[in-house]
C-alpha atoms as a PDB file:
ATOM      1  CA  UNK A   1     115.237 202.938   7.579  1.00  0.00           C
ATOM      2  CA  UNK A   2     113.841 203.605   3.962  1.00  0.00           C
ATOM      3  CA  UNK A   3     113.039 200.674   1.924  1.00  0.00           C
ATOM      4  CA  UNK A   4     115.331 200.971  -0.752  1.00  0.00           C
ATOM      5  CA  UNK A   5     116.587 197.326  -1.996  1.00  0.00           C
ATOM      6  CA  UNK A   6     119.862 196.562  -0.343  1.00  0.00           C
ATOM      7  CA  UNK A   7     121.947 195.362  -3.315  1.00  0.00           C
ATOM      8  CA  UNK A   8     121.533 198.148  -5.322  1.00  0.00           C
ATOM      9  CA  UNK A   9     125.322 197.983  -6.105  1.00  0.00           C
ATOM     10  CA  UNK A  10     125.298 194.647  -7.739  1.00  0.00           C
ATOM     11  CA  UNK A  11     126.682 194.393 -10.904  1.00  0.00           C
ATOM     12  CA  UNK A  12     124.417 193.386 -14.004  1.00  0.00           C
ATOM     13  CA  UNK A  13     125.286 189.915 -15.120  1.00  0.00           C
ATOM     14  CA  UNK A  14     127.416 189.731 -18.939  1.00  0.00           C
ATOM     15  CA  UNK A  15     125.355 188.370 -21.383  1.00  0.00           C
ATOM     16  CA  UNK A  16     127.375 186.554 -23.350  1.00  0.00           C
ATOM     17  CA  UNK A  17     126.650 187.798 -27.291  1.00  0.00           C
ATOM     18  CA  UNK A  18     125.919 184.968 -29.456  1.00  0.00           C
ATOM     19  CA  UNK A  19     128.216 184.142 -32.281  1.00  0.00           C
ATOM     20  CA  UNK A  20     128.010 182.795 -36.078  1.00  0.00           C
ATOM     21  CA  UNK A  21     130.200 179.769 -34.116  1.00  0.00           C
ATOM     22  CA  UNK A  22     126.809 179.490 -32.333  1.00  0.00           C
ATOM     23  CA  UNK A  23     124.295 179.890 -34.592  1.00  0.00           C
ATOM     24  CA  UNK A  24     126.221 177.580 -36.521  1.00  0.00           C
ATOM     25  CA  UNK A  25     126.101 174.580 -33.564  1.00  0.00           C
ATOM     26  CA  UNK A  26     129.358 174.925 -32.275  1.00  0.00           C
ATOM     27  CA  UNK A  27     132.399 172.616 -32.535  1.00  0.00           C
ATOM     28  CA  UNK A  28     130.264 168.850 -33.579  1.00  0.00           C
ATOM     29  CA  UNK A  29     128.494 171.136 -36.575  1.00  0.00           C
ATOM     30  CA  UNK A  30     131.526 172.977 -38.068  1.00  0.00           C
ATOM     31  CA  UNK A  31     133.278 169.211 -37.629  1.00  0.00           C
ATOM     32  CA  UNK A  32     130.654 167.955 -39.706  1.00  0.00           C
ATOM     33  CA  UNK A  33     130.948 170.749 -42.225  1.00  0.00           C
ATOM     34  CA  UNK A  34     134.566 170.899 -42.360  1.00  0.00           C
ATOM     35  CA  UNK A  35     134.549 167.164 -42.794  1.00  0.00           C
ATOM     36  CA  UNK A  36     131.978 167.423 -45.878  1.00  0.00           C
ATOM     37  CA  UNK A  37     134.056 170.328 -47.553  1.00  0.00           C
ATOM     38  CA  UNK A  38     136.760 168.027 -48.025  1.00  0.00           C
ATOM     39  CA  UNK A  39     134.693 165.012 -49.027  1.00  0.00           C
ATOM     40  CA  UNK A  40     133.217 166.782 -51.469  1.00  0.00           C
ATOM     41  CA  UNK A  41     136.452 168.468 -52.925  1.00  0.00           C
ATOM     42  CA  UNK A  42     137.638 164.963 -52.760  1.00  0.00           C
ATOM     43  CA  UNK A  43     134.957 163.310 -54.882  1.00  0.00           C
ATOM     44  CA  UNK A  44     133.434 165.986 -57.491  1.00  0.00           C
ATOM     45  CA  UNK A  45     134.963 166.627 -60.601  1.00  0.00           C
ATOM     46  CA  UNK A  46     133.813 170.023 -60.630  1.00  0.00           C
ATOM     47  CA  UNK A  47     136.118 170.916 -57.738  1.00  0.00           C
ATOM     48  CA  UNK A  48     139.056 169.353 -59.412  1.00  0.00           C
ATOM     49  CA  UNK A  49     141.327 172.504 -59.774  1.00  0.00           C
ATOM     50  CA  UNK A  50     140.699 173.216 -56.469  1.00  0.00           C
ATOM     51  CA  UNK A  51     141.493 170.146 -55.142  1.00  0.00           C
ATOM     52  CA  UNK A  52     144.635 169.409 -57.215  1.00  0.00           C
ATOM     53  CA  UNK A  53     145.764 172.496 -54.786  1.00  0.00           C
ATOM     54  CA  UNK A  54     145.708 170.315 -51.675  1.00  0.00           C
ATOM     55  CA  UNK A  55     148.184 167.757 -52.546  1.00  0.00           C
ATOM     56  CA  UNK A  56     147.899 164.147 -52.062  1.00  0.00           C
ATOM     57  CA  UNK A  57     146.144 163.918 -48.478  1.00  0.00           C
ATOM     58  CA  UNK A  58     143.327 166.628 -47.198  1.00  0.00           C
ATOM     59  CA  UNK A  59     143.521 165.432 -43.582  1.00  0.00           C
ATOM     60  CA  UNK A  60     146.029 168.299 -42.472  1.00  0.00           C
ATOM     61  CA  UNK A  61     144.331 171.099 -44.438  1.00  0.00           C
ATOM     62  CA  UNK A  62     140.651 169.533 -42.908  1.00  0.00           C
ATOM     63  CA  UNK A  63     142.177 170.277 -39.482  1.00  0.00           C
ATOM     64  CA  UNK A  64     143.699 173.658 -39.812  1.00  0.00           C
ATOM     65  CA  UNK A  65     140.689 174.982 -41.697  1.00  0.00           C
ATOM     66  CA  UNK A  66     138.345 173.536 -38.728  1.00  0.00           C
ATOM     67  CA  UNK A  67     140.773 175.119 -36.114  1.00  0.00           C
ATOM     68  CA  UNK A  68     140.636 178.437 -38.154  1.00  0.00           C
ATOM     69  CA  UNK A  69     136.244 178.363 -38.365  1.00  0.00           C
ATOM     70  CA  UNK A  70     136.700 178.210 -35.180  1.00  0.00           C
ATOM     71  CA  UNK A  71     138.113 181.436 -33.773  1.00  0.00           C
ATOM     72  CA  UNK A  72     136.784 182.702 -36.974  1.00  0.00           C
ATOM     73  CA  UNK A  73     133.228 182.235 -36.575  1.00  0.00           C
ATOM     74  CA  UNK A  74     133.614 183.547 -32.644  1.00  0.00           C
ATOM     75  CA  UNK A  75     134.452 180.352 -30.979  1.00  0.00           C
ATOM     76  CA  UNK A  76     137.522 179.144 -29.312  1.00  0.00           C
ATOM     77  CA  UNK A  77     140.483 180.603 -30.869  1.00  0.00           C
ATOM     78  CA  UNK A  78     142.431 176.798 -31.691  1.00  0.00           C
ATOM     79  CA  UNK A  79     144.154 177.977 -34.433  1.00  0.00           C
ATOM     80  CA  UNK A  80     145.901 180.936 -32.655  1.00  0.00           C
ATOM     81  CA  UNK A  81     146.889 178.755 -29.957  1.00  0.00           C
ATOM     82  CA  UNK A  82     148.118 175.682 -31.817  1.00  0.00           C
ATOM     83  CA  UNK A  83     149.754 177.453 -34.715  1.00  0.00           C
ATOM     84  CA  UNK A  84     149.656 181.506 -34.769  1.00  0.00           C
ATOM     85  CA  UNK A  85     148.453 184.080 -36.232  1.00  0.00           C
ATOM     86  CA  UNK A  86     146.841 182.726 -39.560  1.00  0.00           C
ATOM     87  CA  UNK A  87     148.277 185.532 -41.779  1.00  0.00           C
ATOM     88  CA  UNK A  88     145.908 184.017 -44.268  1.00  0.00           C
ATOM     89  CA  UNK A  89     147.427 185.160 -47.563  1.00  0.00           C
ATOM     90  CA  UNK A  90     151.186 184.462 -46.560  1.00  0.00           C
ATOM     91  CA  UNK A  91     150.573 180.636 -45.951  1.00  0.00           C
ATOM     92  CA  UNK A  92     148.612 180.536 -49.206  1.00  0.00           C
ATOM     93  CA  UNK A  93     150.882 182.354 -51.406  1.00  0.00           C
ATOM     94  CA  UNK A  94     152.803 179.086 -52.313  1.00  0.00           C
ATOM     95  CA  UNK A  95     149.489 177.781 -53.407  1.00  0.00           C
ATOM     96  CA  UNK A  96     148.509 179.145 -57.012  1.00  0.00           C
ATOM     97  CA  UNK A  97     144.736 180.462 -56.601  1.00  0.00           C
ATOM     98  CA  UNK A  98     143.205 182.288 -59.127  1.00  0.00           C
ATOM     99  CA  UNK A  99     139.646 183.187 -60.029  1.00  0.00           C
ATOM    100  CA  UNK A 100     138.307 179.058 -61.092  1.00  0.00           C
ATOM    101  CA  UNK A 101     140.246 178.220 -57.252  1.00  0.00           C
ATOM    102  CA  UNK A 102     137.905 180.849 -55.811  1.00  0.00           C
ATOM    103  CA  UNK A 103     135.421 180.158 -57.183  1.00  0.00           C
ATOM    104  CA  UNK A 104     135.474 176.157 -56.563  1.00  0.00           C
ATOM    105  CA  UNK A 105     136.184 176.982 -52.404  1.00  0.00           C
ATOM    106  CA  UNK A 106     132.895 178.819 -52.408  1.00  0.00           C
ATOM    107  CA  UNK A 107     130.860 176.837 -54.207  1.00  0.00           C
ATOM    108  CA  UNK A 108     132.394 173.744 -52.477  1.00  0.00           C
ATOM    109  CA  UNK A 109     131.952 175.381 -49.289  1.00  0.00           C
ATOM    110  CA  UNK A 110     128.116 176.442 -50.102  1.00  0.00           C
ATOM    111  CA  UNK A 111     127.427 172.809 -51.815  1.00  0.00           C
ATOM    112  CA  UNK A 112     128.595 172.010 -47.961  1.00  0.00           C
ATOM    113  CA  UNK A 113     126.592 174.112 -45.852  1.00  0.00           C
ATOM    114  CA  UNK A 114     123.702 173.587 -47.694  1.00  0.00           C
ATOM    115  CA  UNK A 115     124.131 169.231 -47.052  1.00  0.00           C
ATOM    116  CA  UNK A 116     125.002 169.944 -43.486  1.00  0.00           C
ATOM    117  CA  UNK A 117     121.687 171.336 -42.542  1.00  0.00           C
ATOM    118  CA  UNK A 118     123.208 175.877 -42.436  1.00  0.00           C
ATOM    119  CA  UNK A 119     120.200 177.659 -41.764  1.00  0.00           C
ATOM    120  CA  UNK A 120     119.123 179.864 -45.165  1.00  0.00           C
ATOM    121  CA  UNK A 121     119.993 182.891 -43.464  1.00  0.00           C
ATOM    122  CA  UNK A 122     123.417 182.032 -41.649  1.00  0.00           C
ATOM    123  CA  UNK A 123     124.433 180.447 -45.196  1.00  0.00           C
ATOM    124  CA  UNK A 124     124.044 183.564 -47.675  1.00  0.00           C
ATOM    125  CA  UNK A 125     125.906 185.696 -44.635  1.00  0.00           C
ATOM    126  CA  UNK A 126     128.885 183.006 -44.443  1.00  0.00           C
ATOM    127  CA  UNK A 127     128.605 183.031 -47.960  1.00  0.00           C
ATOM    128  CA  UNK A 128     129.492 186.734 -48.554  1.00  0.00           C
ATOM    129  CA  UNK A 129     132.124 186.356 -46.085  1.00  0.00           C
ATOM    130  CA  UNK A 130     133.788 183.185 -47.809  1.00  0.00           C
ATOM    131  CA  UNK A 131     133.673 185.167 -51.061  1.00  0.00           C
ATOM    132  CA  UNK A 132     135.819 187.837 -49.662  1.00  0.00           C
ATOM    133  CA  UNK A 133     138.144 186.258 -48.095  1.00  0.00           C
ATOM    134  CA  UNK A 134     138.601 183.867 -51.297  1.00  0.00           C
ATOM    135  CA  UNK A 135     138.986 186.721 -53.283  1.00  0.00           C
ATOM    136  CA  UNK A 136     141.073 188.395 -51.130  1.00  0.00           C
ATOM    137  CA  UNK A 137     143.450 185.393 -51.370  1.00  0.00           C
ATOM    138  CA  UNK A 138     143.720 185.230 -54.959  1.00  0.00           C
ATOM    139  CA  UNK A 139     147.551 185.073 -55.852  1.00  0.00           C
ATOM    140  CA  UNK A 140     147.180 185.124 -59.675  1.00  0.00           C
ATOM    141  CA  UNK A 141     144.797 186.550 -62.473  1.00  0.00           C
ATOM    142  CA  UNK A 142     142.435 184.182 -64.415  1.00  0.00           C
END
């Protein structure tokens, strides 16, 4: 009998990769961020334009856009599963966005992350991502 170890077949455990939805502090942090995005859009002035896109009530747009950060950032996938695909720039296309809209989701979204406690260097990277995707969603010039 040689000593070799017995369970040399064993499989290696799966590490499970750690996402920005972790980083971030999973579902009661992006509540709390979502939650303060819309308070904020709510109550500055200098997110006005922005929020005169969102019609009279945020509570339905708060709860997609949480759903969405979700499977986004790498944690469970709500949105998919309670709505679809998000084909981002087909369900904003009735929405007129232009640069000042952009502009005003970022900064509203930064002046969020920043209250909420988003780690420096999680921030800047959700930050470059936001901008993107904000731009990318941009239905009009100006």
């Amino acid at each position: 009998m040689d000593n070799h170890d017995t369970d040399t077949h064993d499989t290696p455990q799966k590490s499970k990769q750690v996402t920005a939805f972790d980083l971030l502090g999973g579902e009661p942090k992006l509540q709390a961020l979502t939650e303060r995005f819309y308070a904020l859009m709510d109550l500055e002035p200098a997110y006005a334009e922005l929020r005169a896109t969102h019609g009279s009530t945020l509570d339905e747009a708060q709860q997609k856009l949480f759903w969405f950060l979700c499977g986004w950032l790498g944690g469970p996938d709500y949105f998919v599963q309670k709505i679809g695909h998000p084909r981002l720039r087909a369900r904003h296309l009735p929405f007129s966005i232009g640069i000042k809209e952009r502009d005003q989701w970022v900064a509203c979204m930064d002046q969020a992350m920043r209250e909420t406690d988003i780690p420096e260097p999680l921030r800047e990277r959700l930050n470059e991502s936001f901008m993107q995707t904000a731009d990318w969603m941009r239905n009009r010039n100006g």
